[in-house]
N, C-alpha and C. Protein backbone atom coordinates (compact mmCIF):
# COMPACT_ATOMS: atom_id res chain seq x y z
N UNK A 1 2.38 32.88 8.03
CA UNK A 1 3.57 33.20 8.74
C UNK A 1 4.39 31.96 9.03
N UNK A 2 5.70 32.23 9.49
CA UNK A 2 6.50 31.17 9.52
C UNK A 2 5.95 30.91 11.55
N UNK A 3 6.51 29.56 11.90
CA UNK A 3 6.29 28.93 12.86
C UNK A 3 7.23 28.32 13.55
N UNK A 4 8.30 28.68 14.01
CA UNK A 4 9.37 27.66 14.44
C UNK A 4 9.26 27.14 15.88
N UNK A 5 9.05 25.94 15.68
CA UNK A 5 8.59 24.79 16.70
C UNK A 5 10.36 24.82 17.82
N UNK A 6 10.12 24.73 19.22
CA UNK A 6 10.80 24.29 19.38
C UNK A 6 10.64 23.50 20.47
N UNK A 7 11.91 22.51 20.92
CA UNK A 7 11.83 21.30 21.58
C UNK A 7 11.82 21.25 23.14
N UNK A 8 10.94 21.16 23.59
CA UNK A 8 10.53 21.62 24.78
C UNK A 8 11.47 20.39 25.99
N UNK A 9 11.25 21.30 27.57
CA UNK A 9 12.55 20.17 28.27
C UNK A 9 12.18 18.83 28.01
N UNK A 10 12.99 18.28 28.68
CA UNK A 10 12.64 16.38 28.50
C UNK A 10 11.73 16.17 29.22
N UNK A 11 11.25 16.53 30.02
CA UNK A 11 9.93 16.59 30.62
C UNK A 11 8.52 16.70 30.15
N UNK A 12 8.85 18.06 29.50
CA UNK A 12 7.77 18.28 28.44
C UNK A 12 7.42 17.66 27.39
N UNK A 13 8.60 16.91 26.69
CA UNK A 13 8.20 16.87 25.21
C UNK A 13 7.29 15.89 25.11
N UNK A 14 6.97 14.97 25.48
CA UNK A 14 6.17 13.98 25.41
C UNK A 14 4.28 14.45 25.51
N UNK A 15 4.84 15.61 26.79
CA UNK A 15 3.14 15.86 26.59
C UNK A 15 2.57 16.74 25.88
N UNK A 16 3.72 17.65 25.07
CA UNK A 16 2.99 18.45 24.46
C UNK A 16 3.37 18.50 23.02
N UNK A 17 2.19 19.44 22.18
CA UNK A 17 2.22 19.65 20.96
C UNK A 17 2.46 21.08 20.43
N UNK A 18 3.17 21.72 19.48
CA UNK A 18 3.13 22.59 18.81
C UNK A 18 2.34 22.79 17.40
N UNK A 19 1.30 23.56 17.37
CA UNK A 19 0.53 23.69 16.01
C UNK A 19 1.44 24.21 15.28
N UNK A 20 1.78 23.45 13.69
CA UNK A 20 2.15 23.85 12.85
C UNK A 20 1.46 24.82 12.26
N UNK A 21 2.45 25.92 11.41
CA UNK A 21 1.22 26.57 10.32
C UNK A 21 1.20 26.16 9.14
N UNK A 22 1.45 25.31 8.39
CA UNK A 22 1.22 24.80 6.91
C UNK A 22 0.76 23.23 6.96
N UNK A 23 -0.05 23.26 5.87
CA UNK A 23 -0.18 22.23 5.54
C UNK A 23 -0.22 21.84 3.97
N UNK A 24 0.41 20.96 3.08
CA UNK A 24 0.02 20.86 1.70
C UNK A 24 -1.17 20.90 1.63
N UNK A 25 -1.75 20.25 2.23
CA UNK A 25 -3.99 20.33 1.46
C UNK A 25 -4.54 21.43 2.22
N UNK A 26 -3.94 22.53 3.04
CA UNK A 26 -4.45 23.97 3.32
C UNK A 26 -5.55 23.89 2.42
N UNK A 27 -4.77 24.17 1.04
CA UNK A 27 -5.43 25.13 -0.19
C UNK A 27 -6.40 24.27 -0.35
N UNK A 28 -6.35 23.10 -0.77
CA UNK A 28 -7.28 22.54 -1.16
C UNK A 28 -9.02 21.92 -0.29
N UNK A 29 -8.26 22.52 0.99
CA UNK A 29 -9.08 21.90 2.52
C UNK A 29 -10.12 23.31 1.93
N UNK A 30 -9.46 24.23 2.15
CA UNK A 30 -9.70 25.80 1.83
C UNK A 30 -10.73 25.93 0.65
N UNK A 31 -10.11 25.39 -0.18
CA UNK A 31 -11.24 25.86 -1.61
C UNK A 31 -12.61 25.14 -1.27
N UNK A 32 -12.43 24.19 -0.94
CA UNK A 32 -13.88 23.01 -0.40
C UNK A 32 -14.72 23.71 0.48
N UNK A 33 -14.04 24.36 1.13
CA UNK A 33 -14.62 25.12 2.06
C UNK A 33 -15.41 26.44 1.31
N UNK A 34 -14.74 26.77 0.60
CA UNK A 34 -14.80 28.02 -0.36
C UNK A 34 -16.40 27.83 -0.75
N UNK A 35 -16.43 26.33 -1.63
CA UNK A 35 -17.32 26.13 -2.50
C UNK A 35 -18.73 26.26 -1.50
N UNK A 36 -18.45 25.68 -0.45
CA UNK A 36 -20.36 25.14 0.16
C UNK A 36 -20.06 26.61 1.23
N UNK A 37 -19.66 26.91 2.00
CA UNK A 37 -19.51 27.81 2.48
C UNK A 37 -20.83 28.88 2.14
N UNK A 38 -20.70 30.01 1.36
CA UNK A 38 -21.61 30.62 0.63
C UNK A 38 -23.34 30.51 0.96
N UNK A 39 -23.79 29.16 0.80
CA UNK A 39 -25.13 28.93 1.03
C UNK A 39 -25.21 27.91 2.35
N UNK A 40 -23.99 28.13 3.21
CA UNK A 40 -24.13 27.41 4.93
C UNK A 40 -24.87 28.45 5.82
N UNK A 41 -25.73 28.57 6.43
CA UNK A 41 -26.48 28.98 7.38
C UNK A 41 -26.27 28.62 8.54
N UNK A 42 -26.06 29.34 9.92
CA UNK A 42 -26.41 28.86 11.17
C UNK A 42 -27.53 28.04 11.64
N UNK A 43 -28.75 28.22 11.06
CA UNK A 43 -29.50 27.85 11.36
C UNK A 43 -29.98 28.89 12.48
N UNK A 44 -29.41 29.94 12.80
CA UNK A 44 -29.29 30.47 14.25
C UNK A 44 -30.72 31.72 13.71
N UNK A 45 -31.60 32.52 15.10
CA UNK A 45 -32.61 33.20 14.61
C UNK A 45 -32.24 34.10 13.55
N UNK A 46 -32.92 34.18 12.34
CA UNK A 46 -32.95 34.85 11.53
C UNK A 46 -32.39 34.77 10.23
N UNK A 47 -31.86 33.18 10.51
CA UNK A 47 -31.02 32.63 9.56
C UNK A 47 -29.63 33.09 8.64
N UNK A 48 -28.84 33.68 10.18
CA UNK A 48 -27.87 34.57 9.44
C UNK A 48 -26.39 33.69 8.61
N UNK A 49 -26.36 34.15 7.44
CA UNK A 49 -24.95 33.58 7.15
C UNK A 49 -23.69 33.37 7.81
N UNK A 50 -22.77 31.91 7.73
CA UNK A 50 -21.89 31.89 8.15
C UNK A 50 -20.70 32.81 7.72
N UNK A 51 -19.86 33.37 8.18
CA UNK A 51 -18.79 34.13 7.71
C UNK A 51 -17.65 33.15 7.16
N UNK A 52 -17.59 33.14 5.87
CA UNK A 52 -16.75 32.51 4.93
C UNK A 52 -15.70 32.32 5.72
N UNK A 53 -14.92 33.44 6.02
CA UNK A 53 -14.05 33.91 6.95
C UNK A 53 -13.41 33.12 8.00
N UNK A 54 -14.58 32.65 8.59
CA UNK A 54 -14.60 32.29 9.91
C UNK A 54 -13.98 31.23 9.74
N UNK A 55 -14.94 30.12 8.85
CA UNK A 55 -14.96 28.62 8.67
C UNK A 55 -13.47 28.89 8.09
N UNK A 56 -13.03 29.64 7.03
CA UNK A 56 -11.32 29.36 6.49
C UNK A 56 -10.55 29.17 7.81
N UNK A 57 -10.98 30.11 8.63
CA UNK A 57 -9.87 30.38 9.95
C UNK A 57 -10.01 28.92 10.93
N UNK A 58 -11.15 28.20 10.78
CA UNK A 58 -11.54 26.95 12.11
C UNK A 58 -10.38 25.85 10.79
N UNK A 59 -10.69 25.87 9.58
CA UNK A 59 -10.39 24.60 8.64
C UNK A 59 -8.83 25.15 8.95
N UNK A 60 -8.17 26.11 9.21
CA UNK A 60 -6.89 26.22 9.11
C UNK A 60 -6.52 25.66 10.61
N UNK A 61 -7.04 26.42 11.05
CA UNK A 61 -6.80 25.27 12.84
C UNK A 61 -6.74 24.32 13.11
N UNK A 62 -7.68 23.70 12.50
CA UNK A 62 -7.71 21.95 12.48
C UNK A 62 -6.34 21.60 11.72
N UNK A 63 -6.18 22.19 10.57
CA UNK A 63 -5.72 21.27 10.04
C UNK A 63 -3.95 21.81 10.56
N UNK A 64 -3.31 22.70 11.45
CA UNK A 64 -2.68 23.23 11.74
C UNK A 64 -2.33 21.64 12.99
N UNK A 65 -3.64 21.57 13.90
CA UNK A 65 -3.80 20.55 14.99
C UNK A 65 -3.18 19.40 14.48
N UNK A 66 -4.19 18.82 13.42
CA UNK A 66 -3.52 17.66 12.79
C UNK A 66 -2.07 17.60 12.51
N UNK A 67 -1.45 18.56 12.45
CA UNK A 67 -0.04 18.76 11.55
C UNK A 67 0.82 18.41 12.70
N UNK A 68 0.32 18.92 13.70
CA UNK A 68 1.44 19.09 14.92
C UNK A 68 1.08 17.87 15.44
N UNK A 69 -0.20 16.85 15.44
CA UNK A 69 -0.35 15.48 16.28
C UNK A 69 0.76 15.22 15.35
N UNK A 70 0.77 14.78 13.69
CA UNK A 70 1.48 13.80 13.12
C UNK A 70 2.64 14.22 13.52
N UNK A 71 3.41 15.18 13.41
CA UNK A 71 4.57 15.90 13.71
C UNK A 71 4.94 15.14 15.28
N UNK A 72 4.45 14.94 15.81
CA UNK A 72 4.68 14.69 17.63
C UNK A 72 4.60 13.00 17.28
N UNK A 73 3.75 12.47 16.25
CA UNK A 73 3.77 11.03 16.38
C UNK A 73 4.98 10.60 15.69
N UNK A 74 5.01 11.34 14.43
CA UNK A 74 6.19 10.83 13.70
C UNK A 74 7.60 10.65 14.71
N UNK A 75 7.90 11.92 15.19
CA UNK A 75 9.37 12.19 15.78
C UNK A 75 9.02 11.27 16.99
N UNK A 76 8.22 11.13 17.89
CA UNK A 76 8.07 9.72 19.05
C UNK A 76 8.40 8.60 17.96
N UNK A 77 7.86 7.78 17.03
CA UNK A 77 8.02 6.78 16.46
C UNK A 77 9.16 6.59 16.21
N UNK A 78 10.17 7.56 15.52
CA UNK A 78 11.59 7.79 14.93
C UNK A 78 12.51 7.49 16.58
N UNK A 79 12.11 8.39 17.07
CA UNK A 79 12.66 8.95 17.98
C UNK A 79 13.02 7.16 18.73
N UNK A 80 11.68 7.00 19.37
CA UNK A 80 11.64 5.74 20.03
C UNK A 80 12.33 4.59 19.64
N UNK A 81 12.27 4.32 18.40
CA UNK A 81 12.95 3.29 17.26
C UNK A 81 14.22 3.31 17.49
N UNK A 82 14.86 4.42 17.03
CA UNK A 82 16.25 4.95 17.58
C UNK A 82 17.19 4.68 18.64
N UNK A 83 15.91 5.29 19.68
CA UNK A 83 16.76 5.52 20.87
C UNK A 83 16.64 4.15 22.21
N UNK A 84 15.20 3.30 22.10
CA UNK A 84 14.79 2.43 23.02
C UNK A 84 15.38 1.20 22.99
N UNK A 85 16.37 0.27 23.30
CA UNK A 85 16.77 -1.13 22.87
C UNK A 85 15.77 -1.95 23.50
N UNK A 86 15.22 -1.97 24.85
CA UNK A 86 14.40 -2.94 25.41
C UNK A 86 13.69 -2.23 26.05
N UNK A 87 12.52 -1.62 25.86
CA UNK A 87 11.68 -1.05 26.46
C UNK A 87 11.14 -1.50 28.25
N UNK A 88 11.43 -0.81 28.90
CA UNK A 88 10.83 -1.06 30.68
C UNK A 88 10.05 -0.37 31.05
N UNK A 89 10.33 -0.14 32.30
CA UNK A 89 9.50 0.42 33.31
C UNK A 89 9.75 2.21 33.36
N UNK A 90 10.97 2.40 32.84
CA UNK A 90 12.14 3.88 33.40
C UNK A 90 13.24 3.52 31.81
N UNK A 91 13.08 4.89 31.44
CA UNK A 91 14.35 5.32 30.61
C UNK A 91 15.74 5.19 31.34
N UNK A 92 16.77 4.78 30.75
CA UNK A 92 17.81 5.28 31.24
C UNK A 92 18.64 6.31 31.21
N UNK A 93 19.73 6.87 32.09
CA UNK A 93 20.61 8.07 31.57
C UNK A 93 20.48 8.37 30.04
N UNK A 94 20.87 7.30 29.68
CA UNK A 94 21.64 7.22 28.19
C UNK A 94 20.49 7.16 27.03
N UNK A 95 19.26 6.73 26.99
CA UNK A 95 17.67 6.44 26.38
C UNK A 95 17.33 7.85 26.61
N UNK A 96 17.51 8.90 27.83
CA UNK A 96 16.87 10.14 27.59
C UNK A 96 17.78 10.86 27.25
N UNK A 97 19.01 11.04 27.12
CA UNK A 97 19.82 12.10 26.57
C UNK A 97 19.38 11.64 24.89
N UNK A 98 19.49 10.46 24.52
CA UNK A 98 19.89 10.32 22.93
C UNK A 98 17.94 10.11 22.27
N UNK A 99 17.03 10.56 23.22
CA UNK A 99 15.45 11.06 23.23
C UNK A 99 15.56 12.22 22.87
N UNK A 100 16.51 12.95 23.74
CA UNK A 100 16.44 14.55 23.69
C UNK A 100 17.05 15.04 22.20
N UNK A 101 18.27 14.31 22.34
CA UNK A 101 18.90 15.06 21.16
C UNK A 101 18.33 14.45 19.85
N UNK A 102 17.63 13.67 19.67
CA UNK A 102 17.04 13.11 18.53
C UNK A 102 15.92 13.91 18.36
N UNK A 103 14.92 14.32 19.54
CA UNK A 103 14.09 15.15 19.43
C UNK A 103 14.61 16.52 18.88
N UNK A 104 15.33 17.16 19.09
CA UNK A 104 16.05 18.31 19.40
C UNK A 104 16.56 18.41 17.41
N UNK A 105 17.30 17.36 17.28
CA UNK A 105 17.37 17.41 15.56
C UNK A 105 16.03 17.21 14.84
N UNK A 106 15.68 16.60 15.11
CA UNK A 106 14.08 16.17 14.27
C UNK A 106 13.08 18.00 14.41
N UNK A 107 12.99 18.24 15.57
CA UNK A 107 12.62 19.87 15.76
C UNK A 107 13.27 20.51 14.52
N UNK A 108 14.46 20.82 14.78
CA UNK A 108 15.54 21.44 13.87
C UNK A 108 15.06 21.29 11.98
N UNK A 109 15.09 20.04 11.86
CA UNK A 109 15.06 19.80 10.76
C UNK A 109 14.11 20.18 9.71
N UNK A 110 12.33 19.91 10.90
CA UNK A 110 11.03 20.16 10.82
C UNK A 110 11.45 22.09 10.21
N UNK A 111 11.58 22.53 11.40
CA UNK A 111 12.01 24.05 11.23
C UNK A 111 12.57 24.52 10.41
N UNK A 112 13.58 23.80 9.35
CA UNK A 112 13.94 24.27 8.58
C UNK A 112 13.30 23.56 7.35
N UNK A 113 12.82 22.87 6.94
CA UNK A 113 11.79 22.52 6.06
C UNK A 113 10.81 23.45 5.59
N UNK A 114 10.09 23.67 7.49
CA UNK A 114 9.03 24.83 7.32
C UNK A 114 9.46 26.13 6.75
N UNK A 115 10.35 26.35 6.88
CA UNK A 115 10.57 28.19 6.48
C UNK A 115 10.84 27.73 5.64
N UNK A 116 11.67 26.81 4.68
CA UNK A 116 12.12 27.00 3.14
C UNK A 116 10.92 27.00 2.61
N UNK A 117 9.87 26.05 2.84
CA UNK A 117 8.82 25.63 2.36
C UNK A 117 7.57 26.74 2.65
N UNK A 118 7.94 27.97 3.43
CA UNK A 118 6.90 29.31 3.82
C UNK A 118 7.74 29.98 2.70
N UNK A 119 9.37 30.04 2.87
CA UNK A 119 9.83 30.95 1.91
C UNK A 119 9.38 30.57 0.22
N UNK A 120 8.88 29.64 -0.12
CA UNK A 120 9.00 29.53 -1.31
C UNK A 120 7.32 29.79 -1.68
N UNK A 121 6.64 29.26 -0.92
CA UNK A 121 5.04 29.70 -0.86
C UNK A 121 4.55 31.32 -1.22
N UNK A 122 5.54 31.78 -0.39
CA UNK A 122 5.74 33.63 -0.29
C UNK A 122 6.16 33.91 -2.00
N UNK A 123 7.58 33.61 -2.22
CA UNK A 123 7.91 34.12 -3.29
C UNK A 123 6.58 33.77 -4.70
N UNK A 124 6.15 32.09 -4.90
CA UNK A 124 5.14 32.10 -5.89
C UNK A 124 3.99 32.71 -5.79
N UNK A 125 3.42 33.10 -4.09
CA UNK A 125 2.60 34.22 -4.35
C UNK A 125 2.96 35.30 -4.82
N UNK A 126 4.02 35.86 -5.14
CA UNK A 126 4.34 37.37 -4.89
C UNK A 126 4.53 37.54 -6.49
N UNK A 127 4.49 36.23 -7.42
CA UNK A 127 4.93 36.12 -8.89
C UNK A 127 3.20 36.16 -9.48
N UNK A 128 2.43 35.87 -8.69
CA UNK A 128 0.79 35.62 -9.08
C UNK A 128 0.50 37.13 -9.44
């Protein structure tokens, strides 16, 4: 499904993260998983099999987690670069408005990346 992130108050944005849903190495995180999966055991009484299932759904989480740290580091790094001339103690007026709106495009941009990049995922499945 599509995911549109958005840019939380100026307050917020710093502490929090939005999980993306895509990642390019999904598939490939996925198939790895695919392969050993099969003969993984709990170890748990009776030695019941892991649900293939399951592990796809934890490897998509993670790697959903990861997406949204880099996503939050990248746009701070950009963001900061941008907007900070001499770093202190306290932002100023002018350092958090041009935080926000840099955040606020970088969101935007992310968002529309993601759906072209869900929309086009969709259509080559739908050609398989």
């Amino acid at each position: 499904g599509i995911v549109v992130l958005r840019a939380a108050p100026p307050s917020a944005r710093m502490r929090s993260a939005v999980p993306a849903s895509y990642c390019s190495n999904e598939r490939a995180a996925i198939g790895a998983m695919d392969s050993f999966s099969s003969d993984f055991s709990t170890g748990a009484p009776g030695g019941g099999k892991v649900d293939a299932g399951t592990i796809m759904e934890q490897v998509k989480l993670q790697i959903a987690v990861a997406n949204a740290q880099e996503l939050l580091q990248r746009m701070t790094d950009k963001c900061f670069r941008k907007c900070i001339g001499k770093p202190g103690s306290s932002l100023d007026n002018s350092e958090q408005k041009c935080i926000a709106m840099c955040m606020d495009r970088y969101m935007d941009a992310w968002n529309t990346v993601s759906r072209t990049y869900n929309s086009r995922l969709q259509r080559e499945r739908a050609r398989m």
